[in-house]
N, C-alpha and C. Protein backbone atom coordinates (compact mmCIF):
# COMPACT_ATOMS: atom_id res chain seq x y z
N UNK A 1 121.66 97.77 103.90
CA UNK A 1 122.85 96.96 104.00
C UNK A 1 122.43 95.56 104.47
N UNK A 2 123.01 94.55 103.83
CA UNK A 2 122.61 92.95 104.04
C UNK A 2 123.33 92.19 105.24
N UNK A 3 123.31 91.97 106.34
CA UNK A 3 124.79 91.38 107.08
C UNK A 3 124.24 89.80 107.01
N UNK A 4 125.09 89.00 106.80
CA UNK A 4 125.03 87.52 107.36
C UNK A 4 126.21 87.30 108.51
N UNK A 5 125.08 86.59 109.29
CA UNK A 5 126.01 86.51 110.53
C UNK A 5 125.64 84.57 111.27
N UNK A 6 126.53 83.89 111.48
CA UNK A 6 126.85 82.88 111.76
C UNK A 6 126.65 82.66 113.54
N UNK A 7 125.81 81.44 113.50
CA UNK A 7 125.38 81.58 114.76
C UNK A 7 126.33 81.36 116.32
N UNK A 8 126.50 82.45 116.73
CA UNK A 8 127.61 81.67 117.75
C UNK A 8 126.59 80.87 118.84
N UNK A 9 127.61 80.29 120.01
CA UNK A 9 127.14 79.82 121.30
C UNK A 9 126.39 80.44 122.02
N UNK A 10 126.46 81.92 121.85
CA UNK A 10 125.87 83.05 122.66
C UNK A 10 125.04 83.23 121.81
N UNK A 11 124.52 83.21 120.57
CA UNK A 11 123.42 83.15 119.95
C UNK A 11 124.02 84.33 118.74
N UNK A 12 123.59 85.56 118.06
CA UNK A 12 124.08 85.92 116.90
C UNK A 12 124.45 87.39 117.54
N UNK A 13 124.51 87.70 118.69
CA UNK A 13 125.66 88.91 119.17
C UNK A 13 124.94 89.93 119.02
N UNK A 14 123.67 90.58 119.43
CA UNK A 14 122.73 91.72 119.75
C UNK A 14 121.49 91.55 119.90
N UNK A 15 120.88 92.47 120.27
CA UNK A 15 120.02 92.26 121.32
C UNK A 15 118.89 93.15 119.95
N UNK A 16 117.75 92.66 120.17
CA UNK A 16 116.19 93.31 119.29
C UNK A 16 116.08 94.05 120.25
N UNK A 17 115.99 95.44 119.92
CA UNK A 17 115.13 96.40 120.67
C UNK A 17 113.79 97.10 119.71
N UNK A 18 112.29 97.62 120.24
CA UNK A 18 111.31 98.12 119.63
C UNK A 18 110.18 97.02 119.25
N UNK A 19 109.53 97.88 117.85
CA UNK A 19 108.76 97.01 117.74
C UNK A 19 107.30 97.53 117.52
N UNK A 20 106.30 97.09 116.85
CA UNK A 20 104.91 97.82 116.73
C UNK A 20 104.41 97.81 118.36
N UNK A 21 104.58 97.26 119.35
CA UNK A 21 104.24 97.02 120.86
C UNK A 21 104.30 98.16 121.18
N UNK A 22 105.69 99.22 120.96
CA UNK A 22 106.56 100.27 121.44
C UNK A 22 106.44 101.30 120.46
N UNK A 23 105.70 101.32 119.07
CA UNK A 23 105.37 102.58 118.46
C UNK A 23 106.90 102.91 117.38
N UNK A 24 107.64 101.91 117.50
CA UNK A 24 108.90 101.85 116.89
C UNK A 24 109.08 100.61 115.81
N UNK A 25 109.64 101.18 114.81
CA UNK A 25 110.92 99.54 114.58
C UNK A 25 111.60 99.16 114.69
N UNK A 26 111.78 97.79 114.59
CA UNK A 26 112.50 97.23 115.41
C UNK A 26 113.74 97.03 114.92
N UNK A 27 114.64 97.46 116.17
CA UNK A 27 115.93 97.70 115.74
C UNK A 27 117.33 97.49 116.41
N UNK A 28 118.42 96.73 116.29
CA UNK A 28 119.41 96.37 116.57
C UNK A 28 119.97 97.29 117.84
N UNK A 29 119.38 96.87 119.43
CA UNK A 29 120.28 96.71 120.40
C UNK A 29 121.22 96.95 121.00
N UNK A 30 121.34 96.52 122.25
CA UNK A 30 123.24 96.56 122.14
C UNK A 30 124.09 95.28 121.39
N UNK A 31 125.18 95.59 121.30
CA UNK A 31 126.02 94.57 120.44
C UNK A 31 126.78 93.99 121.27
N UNK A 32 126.78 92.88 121.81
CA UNK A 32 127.31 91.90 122.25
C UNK A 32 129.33 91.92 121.85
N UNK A 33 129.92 92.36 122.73
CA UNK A 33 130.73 92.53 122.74
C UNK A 33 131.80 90.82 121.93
N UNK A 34 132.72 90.68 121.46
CA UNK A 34 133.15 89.26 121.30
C UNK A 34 131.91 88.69 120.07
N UNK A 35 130.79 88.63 120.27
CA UNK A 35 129.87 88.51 118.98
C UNK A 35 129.94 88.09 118.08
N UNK A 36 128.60 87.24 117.33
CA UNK A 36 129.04 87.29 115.83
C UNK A 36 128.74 88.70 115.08
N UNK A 37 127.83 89.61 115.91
CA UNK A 37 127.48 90.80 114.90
C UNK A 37 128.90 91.60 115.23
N UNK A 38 129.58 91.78 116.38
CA UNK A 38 130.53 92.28 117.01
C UNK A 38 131.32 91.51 115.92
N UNK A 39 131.93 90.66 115.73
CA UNK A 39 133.00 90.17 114.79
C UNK A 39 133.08 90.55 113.30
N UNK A 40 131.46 90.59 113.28
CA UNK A 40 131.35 90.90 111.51
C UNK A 40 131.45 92.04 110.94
N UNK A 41 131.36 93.54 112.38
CA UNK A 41 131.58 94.50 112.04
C UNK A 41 130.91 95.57 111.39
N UNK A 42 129.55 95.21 110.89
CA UNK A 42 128.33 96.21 109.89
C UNK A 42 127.48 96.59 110.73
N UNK A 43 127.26 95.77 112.26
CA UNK A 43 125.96 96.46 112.17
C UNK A 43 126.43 97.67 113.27
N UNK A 44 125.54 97.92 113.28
CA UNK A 44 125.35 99.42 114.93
C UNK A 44 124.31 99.21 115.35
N UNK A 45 124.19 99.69 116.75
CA UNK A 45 123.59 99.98 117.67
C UNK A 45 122.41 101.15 117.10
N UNK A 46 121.11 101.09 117.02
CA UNK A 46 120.15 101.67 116.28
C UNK A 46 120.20 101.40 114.81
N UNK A 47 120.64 100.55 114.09
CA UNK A 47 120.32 99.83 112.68
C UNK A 47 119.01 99.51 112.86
N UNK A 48 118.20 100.41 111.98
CA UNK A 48 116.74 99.14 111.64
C UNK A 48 116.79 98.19 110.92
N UNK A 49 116.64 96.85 111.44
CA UNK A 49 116.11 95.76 111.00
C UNK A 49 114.68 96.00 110.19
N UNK A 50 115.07 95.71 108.72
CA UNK A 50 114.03 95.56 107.66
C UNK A 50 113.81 94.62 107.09
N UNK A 51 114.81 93.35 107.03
CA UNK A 51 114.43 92.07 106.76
C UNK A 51 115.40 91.07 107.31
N UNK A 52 114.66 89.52 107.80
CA UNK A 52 115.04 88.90 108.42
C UNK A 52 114.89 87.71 107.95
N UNK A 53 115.86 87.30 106.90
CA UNK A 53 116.14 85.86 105.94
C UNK A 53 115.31 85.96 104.91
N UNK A 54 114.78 87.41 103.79
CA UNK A 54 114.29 87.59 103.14
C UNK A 54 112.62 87.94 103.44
N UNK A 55 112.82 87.81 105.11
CA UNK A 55 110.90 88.06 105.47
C UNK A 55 111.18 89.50 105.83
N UNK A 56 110.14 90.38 105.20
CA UNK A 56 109.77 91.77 105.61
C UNK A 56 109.29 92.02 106.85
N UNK A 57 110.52 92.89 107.96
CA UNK A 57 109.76 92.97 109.48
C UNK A 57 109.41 94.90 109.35
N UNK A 58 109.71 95.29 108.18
CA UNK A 58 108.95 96.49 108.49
C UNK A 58 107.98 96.88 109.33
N UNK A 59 107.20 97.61 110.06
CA UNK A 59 106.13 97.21 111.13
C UNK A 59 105.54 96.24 111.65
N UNK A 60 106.39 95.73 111.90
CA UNK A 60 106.38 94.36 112.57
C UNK A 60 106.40 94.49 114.04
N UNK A 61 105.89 93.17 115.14
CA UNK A 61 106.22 93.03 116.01
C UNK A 61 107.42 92.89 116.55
N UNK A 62 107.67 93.08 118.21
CA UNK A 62 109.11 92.91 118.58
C UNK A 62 108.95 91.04 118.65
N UNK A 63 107.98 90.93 118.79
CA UNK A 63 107.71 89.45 119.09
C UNK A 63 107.98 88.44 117.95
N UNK A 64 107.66 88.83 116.62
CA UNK A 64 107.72 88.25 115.13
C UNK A 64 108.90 88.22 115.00
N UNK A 65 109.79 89.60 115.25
CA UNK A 65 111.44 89.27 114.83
C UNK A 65 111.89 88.40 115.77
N UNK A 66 111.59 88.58 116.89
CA UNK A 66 112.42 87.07 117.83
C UNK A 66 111.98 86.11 117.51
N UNK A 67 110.59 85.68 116.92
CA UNK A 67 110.62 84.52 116.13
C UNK A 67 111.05 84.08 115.04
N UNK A 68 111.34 84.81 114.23
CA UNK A 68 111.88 85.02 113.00
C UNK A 68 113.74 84.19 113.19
N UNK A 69 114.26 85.34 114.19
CA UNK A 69 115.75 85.10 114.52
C UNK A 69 115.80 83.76 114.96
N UNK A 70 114.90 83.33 115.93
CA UNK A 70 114.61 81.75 116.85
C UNK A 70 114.46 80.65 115.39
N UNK A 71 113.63 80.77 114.41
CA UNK A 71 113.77 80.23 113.43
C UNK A 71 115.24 80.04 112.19
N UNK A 72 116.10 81.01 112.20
CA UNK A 72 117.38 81.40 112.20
C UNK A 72 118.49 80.83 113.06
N UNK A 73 118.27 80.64 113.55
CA UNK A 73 119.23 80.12 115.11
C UNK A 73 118.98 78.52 114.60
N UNK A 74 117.81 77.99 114.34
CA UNK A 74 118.07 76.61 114.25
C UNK A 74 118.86 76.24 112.83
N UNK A 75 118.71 77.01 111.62
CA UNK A 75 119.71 77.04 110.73
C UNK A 75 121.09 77.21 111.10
N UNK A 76 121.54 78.16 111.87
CA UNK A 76 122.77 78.15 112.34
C UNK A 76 123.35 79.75 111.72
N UNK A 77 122.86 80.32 110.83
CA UNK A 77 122.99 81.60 110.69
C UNK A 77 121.70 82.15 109.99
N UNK A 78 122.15 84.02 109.82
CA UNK A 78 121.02 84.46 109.81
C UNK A 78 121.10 85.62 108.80
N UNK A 79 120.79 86.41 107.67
CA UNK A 79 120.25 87.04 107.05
C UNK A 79 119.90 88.25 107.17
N UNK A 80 120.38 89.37 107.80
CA UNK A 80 119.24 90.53 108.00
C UNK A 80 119.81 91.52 107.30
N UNK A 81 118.68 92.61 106.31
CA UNK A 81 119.06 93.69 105.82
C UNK A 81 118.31 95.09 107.07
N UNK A 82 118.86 95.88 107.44
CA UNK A 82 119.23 96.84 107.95
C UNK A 82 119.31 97.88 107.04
N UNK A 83 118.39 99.02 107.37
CA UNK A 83 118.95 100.58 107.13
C UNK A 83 119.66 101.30 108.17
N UNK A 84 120.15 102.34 108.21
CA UNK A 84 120.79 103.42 108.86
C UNK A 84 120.44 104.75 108.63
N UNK A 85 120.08 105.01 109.83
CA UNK A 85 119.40 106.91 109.61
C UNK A 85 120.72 107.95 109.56
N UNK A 86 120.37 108.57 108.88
CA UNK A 86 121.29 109.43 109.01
C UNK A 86 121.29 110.74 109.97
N UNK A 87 122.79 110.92 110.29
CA UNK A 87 122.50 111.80 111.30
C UNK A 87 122.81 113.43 111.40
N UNK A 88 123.02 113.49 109.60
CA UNK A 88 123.64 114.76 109.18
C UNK A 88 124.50 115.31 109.33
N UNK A 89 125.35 114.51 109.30
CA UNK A 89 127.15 114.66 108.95
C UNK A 89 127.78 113.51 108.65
N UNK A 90 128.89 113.92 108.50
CA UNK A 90 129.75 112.74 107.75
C UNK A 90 130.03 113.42 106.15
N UNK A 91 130.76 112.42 104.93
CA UNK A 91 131.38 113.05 103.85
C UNK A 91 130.29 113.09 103.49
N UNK A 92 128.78 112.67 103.02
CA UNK A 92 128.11 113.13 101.73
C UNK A 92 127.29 114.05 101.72
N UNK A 93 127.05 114.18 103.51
CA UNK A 93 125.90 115.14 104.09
C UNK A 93 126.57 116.21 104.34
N UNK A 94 126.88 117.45 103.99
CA UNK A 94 127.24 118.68 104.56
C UNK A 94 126.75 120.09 104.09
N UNK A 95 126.26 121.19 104.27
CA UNK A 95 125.65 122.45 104.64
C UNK A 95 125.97 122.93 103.07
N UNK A 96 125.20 123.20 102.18
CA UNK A 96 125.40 124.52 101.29
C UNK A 96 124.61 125.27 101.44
N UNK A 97 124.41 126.82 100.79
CA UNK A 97 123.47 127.77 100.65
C UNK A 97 123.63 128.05 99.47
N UNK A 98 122.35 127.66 99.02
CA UNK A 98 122.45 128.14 97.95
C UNK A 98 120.91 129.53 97.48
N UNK A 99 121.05 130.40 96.77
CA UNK A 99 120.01 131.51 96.49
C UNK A 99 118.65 131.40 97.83
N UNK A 100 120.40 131.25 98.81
CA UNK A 100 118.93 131.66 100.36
C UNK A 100 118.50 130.67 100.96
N UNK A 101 118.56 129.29 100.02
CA UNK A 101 118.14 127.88 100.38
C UNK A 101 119.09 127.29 101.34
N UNK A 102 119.36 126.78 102.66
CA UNK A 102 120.11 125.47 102.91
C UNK A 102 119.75 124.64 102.90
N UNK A 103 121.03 124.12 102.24
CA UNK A 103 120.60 122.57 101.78
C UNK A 103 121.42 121.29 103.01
N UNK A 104 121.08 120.26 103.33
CA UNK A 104 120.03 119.67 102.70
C UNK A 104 118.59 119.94 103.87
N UNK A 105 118.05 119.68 103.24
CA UNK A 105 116.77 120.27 104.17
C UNK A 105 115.74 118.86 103.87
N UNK A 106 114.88 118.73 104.68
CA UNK A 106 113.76 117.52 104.73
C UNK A 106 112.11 118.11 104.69
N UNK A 107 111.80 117.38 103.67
CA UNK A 107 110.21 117.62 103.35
C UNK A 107 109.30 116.41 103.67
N UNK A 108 108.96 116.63 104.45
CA UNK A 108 107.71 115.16 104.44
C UNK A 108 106.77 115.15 103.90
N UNK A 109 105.98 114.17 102.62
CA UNK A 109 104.74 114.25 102.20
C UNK A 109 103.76 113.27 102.83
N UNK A 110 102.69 113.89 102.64
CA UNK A 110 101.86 112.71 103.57
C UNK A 110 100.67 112.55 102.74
N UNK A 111 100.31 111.23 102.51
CA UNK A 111 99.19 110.96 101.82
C UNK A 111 98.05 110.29 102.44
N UNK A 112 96.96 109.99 101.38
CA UNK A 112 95.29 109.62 102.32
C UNK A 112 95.57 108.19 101.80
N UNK A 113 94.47 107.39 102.16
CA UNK A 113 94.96 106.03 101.88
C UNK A 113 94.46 106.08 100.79
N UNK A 114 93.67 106.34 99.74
CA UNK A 114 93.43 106.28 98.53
C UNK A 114 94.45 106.89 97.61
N UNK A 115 95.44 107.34 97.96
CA UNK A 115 96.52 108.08 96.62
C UNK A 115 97.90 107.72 96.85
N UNK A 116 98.30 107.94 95.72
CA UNK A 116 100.09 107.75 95.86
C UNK A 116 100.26 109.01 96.85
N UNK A 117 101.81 109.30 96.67
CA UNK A 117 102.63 110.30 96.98
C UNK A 117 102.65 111.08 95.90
N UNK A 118 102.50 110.80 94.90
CA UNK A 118 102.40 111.31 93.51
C UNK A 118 103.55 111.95 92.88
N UNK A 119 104.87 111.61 92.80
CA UNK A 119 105.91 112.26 92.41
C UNK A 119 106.59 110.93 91.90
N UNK A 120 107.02 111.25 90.28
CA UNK A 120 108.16 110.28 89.98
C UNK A 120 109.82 110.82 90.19
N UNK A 121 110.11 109.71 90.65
CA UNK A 121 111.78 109.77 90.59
C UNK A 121 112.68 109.12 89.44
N UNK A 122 113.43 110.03 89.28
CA UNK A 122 114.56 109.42 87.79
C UNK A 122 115.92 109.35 88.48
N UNK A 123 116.66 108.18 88.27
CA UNK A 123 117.60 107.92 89.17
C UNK A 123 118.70 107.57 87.67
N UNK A 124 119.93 107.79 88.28
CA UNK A 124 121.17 107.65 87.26
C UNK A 124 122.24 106.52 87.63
N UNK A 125 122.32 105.48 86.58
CA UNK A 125 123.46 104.83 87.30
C UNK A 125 125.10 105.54 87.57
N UNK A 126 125.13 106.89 86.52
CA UNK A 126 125.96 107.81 86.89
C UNK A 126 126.44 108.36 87.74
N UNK A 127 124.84 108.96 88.47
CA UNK A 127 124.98 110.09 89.63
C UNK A 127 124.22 109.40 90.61
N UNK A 128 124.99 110.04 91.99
CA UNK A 128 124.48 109.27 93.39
C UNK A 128 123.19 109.98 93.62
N UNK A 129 122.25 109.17 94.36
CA UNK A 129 120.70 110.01 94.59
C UNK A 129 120.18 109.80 93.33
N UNK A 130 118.73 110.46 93.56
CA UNK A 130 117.94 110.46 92.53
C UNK A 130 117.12 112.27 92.29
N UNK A 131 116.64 112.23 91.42
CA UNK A 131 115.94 113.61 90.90
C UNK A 131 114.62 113.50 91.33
N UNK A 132 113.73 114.45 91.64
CA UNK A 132 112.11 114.44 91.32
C UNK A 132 111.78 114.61 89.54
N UNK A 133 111.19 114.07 88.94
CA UNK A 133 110.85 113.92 87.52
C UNK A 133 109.91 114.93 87.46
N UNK A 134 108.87 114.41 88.07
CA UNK A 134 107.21 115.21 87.67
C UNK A 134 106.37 114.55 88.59
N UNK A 135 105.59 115.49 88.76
CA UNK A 135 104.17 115.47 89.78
C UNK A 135 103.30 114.89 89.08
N UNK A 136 102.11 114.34 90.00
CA UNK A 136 100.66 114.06 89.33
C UNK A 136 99.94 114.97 89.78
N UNK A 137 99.08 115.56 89.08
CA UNK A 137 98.68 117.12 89.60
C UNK A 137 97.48 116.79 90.69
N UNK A 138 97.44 117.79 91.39
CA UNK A 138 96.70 117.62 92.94
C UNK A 138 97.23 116.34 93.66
N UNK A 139 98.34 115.89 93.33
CA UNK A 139 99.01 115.09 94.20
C UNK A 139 99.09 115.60 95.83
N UNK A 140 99.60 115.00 96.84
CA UNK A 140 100.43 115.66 97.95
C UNK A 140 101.10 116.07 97.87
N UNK A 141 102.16 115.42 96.70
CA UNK A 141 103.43 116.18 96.77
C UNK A 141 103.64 117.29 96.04
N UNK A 142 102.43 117.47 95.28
CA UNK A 142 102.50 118.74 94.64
C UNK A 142 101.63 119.67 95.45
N UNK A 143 100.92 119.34 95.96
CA UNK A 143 100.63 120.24 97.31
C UNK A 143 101.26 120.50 98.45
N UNK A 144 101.96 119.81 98.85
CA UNK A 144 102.76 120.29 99.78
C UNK A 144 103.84 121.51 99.23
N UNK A 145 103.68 121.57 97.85
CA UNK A 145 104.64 122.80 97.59
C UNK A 145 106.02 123.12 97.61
N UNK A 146 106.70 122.58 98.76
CA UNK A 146 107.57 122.53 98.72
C UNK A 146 108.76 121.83 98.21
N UNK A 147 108.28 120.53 97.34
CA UNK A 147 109.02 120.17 96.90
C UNK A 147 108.84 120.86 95.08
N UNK A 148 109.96 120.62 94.02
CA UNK A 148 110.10 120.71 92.94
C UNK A 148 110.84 119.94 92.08
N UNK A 149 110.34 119.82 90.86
CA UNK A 149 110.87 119.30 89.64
C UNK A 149 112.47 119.31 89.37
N UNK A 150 113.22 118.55 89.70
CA UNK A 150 114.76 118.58 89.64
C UNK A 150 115.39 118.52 91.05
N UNK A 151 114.60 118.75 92.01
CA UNK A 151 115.35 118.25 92.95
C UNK A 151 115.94 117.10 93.42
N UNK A 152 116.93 117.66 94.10
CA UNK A 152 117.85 116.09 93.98
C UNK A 152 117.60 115.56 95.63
N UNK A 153 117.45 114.03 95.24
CA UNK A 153 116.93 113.56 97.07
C UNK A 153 118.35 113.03 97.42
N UNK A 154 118.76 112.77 98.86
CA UNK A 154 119.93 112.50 99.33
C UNK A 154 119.36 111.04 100.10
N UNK A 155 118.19 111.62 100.78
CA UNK A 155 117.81 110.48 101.50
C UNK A 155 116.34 110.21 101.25
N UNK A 156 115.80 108.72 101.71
CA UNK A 156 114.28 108.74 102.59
C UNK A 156 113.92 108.13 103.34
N UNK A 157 113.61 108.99 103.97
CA UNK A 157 113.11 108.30 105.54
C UNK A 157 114.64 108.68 106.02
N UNK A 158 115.71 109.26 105.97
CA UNK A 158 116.94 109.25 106.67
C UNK A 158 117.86 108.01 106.01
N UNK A 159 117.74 106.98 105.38
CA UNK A 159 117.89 106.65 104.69
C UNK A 159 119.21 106.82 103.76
N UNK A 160 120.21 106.69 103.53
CA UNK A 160 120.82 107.49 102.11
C UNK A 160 121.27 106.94 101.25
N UNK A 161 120.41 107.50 99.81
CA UNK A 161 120.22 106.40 98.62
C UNK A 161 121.29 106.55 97.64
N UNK A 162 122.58 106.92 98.02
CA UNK A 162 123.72 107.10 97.20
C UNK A 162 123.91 105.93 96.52
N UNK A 163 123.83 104.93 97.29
CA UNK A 163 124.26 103.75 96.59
C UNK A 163 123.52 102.64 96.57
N UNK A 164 122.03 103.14 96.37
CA UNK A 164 120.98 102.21 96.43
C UNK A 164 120.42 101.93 94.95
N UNK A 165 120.32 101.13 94.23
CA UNK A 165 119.52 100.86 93.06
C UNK A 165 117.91 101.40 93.34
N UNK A 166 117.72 101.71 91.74
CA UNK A 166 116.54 102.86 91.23
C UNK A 166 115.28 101.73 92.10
N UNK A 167 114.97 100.55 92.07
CA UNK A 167 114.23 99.66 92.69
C UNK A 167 113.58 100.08 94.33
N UNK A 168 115.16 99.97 94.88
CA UNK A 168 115.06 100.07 95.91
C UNK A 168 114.75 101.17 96.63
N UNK A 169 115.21 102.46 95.88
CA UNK A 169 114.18 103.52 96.37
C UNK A 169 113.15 103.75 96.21
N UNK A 170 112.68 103.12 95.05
CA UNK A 170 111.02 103.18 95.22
C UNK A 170 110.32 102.46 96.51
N UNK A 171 111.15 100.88 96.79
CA UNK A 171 110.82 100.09 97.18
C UNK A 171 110.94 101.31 98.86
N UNK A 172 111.57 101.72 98.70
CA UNK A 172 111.33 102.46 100.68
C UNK A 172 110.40 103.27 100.51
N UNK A 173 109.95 103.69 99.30
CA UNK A 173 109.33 105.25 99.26
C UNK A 173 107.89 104.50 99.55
N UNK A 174 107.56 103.09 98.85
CA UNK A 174 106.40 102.43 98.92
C UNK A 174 106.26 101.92 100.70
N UNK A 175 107.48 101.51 101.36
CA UNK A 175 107.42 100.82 102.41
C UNK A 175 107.09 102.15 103.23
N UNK A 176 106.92 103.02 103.29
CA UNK A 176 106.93 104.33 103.85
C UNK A 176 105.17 104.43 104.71
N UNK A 177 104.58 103.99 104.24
CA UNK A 177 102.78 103.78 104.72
C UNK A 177 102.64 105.55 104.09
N UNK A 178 101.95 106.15 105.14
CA UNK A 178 101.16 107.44 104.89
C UNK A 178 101.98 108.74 104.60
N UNK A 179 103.33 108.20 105.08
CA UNK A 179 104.09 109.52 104.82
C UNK A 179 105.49 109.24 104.61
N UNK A 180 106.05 109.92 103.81
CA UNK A 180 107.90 109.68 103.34
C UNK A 180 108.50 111.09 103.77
N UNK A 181 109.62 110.94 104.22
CA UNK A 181 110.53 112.43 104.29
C UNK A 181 111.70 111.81 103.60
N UNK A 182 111.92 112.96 102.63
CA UNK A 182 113.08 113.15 101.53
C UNK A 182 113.93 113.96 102.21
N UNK A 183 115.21 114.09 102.51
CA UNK A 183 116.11 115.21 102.33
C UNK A 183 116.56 115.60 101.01
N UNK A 184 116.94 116.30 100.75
CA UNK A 184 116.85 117.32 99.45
C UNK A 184 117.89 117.70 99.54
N UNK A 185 118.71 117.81 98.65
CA UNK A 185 120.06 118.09 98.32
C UNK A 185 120.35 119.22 97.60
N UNK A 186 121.52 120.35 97.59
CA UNK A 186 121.69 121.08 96.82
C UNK A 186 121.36 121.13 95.14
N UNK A 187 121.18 121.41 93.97
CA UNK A 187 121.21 121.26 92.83
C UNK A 187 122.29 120.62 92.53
N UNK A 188 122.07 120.10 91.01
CA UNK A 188 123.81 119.41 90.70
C UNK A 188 124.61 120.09 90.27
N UNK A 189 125.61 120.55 90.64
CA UNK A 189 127.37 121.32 90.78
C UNK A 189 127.22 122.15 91.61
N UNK A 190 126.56 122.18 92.55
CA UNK A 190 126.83 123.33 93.93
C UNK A 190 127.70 122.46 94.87
C-alpha cells in the first residue's frame, strides 16, 4: 500500500521503529495522534516500511530511513509504500479442511545463494492470488516437498497478494533474500 502524507509542524505523525541494527524492518511506530499519518488514515502501527519516495529500505538501516524521511521533510511531504502482515483472520483468511488438509497453512522455502527458489507462479487478472505453475527440478521448492503444482498462494512473507499485480509478487518473492513463506490456500471452489 502507497500512503502520501503531507508534512505537518510535528513532522509526518509516527514514529520509525527497527531496523538492520535490531535484526528487524523497519517499521511504522506509534502514530501520532492528530497527525498527518493519523489524519490520512492507512497506515498502522507495525506497517513495514518498504519504500521511502521510491528508495528501497528493505533491509535497511533504522538510521537510512530517518535519513531518507529528514530528506522528505525538506520537500514538505513524503511517499512511503508499506506492507501489512497478516494476522489470520479477517474476510479473505479463514479455516477450510479440505481431504485432511487445513488450509491456509505456510511453507517456507529456503534457498543457497547460488539458486532461485525455483517455482513459477501464474497469476490471473480474474482470480485473487496466484497458482504454483511448475518447479525446476532439484529446486528447493521442489524439495521441500511440500509444496505442489496448482496450489493457490494467499500470501508472502504474510503479505496478501489478492490485490497485488503479477509484478509485484514476484517482486516480494525476489525481495525475500534466502527464504520466502507462502501461505497456501484451499484449492479453487472449496
Amino acid at each position: 500500500m502507497t500512503v502520501h502524507l503531507p508534512r505537518h509542524e510535528s513532522g509526518f505523525g509516527f514514529r520509525i521503529i527497527g531496523g538492520t541494527e535490531e535484526g528487524s524492518q523497519v517499521s511504522v511506530g506509534h502514530i501520532v495522534p492528530g497527525g498527518a499519518a493519523d489524519q490520512e488514515g492507512k497506515l498502522c502501527q507495525g506497517d513495514e516500511i518498504i519504500f521511502v519516495d521510491q528508495n528501497c529500505v528493505i533491509n535497511s538501516t533504522h538510521h537510512r530511513v530517518v535519513q531518507l524521511m529528514g530528506h522528505a521533510s525538506l520537500n514538505g511531504h513524503v511517499t512511503i509504500t508499506v506492507r501489512r502482515r497478516l494476522t489470520g483472520t479477517g474476510p479473505d483468511i479463514t479455516t477450510h479442511t479440505t481431504g485432511g488438509q487445513t488450509y491456509p497453512y505456510d511453507v517456507t522455502v529456503t534457498r543457497r545463494e547460488n539458486e532461485g527458489f525455483g517455482f513459477v507462479i501464474i497469476s490471473s487478472v480474474t482470480k485473487s492470488g496466484s497458482t504454483i505453475g511448475e518447479f525446476i527440478e532439484n529446486s528447493p521448492a521442489e524439495r521441500c516437498s511440500r509444496l505442489h503444482v496448482g496450489d493457490r498462494i494467499l500470501a508472502v512473507n504474510g503479505v496478501n497478494i489478492s490485490q497485488i499485480h503479477h509484478e509485484d509478487i514476484v517482486n516480494l518473492i525476489k525481495e525475500s533474500g534466502y527464504s520466502v513463506t507462502l501461505t497456501i490456500g484451499p484449492p479453487p471452489g472449496n
